[in-house]
Protein backbone atom coordinates (compact mmCIF):
# COMPACT_ATOMS: atom_id res chain seq x y z
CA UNK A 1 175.33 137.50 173.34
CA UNK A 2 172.74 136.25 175.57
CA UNK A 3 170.54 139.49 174.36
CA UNK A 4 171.12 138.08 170.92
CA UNK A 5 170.16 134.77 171.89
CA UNK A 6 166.99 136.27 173.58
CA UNK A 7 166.20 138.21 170.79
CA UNK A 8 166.36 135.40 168.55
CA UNK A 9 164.63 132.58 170.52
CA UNK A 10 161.58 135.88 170.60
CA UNK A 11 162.12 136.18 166.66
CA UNK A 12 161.24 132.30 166.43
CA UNK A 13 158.59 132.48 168.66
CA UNK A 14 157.18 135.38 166.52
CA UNK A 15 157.82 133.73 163.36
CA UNK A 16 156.35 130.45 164.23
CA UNK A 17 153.22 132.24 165.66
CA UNK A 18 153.13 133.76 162.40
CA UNK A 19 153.47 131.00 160.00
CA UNK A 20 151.00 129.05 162.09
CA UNK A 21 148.52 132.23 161.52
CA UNK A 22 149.24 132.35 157.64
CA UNK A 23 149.22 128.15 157.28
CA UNK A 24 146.73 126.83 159.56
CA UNK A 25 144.19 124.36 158.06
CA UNK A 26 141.53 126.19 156.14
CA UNK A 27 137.71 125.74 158.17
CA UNK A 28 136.06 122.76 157.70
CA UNK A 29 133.61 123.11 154.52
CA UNK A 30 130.02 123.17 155.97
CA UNK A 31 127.59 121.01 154.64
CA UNK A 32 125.31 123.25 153.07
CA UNK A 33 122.41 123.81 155.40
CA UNK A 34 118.23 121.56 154.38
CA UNK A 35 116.06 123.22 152.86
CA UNK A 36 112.92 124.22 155.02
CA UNK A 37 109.97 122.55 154.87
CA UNK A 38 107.11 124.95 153.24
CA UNK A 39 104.36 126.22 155.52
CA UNK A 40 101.21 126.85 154.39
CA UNK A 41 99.97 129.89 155.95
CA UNK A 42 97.51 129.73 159.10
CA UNK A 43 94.37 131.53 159.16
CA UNK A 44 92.60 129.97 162.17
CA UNK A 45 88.88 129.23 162.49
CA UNK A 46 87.16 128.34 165.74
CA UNK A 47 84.87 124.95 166.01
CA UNK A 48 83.09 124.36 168.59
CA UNK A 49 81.16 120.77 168.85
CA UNK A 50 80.18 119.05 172.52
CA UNK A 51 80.99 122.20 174.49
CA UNK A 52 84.71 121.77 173.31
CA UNK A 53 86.07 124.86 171.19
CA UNK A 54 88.91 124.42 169.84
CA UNK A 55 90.91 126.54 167.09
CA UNK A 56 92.03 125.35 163.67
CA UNK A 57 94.90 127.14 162.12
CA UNK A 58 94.39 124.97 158.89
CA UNK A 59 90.40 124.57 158.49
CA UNK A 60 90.54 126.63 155.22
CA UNK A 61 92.24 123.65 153.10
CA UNK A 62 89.63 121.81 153.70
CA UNK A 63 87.26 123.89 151.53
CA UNK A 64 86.92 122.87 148.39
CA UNK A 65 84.35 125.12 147.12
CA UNK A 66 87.19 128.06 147.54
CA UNK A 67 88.92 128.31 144.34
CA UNK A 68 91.47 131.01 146.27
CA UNK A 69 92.39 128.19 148.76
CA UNK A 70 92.32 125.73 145.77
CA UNK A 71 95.13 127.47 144.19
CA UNK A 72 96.95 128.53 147.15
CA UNK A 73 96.75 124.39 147.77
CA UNK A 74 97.80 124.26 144.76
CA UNK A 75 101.19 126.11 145.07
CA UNK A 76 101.53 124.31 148.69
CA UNK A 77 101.94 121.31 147.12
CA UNK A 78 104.28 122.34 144.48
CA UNK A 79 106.61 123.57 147.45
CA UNK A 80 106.21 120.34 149.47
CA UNK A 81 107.01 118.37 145.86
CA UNK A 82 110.04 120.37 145.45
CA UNK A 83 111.19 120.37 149.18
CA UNK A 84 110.80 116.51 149.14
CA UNK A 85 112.72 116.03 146.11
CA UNK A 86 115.61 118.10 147.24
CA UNK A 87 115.21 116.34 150.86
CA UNK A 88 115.71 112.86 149.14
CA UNK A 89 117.67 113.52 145.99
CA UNK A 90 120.68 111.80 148.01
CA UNK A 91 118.68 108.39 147.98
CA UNK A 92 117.30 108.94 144.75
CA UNK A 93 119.14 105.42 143.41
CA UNK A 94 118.11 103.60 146.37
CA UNK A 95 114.36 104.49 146.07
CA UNK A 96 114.52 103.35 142.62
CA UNK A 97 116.37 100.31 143.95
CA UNK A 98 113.48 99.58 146.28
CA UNK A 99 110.98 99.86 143.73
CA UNK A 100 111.73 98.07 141.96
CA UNK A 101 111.83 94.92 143.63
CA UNK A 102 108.91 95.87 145.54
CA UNK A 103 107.16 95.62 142.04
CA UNK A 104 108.96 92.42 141.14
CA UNK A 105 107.81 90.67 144.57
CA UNK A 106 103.71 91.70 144.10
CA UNK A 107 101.69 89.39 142.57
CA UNK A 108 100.23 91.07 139.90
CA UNK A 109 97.17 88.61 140.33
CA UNK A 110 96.75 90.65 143.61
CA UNK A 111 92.93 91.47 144.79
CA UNK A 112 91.26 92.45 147.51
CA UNK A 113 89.10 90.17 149.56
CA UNK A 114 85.15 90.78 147.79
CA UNK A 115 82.30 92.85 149.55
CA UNK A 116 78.82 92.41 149.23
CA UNK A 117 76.58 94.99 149.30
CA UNK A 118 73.14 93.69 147.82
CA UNK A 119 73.52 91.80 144.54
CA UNK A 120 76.73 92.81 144.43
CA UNK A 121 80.17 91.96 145.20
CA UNK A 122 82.73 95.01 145.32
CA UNK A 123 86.57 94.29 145.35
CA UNK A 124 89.81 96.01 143.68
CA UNK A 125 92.20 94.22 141.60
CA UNK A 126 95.45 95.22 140.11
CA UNK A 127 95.99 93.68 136.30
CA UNK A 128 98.89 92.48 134.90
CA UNK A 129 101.60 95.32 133.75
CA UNK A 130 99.68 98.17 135.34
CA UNK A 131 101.11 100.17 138.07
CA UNK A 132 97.15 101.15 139.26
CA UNK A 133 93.98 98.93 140.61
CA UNK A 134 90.97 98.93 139.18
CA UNK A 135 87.57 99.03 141.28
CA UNK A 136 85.19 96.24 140.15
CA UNK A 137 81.83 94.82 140.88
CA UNK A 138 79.85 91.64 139.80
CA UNK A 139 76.69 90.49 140.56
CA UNK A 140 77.56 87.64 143.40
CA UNK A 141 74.54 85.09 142.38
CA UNK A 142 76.65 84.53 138.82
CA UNK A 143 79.22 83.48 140.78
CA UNK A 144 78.93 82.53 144.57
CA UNK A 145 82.14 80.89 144.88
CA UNK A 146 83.82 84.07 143.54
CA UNK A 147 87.19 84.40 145.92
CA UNK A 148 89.92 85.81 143.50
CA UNK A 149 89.53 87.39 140.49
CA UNK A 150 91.35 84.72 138.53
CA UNK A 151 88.69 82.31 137.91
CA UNK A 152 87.22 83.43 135.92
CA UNK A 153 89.49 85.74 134.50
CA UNK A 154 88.83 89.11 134.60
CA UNK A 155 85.49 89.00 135.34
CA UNK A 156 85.03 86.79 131.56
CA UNK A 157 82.83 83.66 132.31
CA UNK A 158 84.40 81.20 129.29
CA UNK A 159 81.23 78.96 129.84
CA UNK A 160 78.45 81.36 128.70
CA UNK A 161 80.66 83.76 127.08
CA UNK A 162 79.16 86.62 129.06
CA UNK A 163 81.34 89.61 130.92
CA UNK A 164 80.35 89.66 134.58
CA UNK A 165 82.17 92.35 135.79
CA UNK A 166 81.75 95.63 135.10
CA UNK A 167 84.75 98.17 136.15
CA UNK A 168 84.03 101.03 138.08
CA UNK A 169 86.94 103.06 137.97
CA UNK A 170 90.31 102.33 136.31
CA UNK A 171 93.00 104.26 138.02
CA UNK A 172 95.31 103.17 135.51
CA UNK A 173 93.29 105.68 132.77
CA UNK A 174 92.72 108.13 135.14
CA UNK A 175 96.81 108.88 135.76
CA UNK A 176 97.20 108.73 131.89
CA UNK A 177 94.38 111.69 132.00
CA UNK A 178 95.86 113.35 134.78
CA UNK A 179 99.49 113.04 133.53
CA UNK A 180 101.08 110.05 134.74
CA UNK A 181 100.61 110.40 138.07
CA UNK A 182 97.54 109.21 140.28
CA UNK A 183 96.85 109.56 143.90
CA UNK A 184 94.14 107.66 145.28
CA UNK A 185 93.14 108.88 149.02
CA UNK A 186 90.49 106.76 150.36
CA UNK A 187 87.13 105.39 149.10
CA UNK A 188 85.14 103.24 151.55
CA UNK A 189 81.76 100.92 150.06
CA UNK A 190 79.24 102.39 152.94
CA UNK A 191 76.57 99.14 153.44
């Protein structure tokens, strides 16, 4: 009897070791692993100003006159566009969110303090309803106490009827050329 007994307490054992084996909680699902970020390849150039040499892996997108590195720019970007919107498609409805009021809480009256640079006064200014600024000038002796762009309006003197401001570059037609979409870098008024 007590062989029987041993026998059986072993079968249980067994059995349970078993079902636990067969039963046990499937593994965790693993979150699916990021995407990598795209690296442009490195072809290093040495530079060598002061006495210091130092080596540049990425010196050849910086040539612009290269229509080879141009297009392999080109594709560069297109990966980094595509690796951003996969990193952020999870926050997709909060970056809407946020632009939007961003956009509500900007003055669309908004422009940049003027600066002179003989006759002239240079300054940026973002209109009404447009999502781009627009680079201006006017001559500062038609209007000395010039500090905003709203009096007079857009660069419209009511008084004599005459336009005194001429627009430089409108960003806002430029994305409509380019598709939509407009990046502006940097552009600095050397005096």
């Amino acid at each position: 009897m007590r062989h029987l007994f041993r026998f059986g307490a072993v079968a249980r054992r067994e059995n349970l070791v078993f079902l636990l084996r067969r039963y046990r909680s499937p593994k965790p699902a693993t979150a699916p692993s990021p995407p990598t970020p795209p690296k442009p390849p490195k072809k290093p150039q040495k530079f060598s100003f002061h006495g210091i040499t130092w080596e540049d892996p990425y010196s050849w997108m910086s040539n612009l006159n290269d229509k080879v590195a141009m297009r392999h720019m080109d594709v560069c970007m297109e990966q980094e566009e595509k690796y951003t919107e996969a990193v952020m498609s999870d926050s997709e409805k909060l970056q809407n969110k946020l632009q939007f009021e961003m956009a509500s809480r900007i003055p669309f009256d908004l422009s940049t303090p003027p600066l002179r640079w003989g006759p002239w006064l240079y300054y940026r200014r973002v209109e009404e309803g447009k999502q781009y600024p627009v680079l201006c000038r006017r001559l500062a002796s038609l209007n000395d106490e010039f500090i905003s762009h709203k009096y007079p309006p857009a660069g419209f003197d009511f008084a004599s009827g005459k336009r005194i401001e001429q627009k430089l570059i409108d960003y806002n037609q430029e994305a409509e050329r380019f598709g939509g979409h407009f990046i502006i870098f940097k552009y600095t008024i050397w005096i």
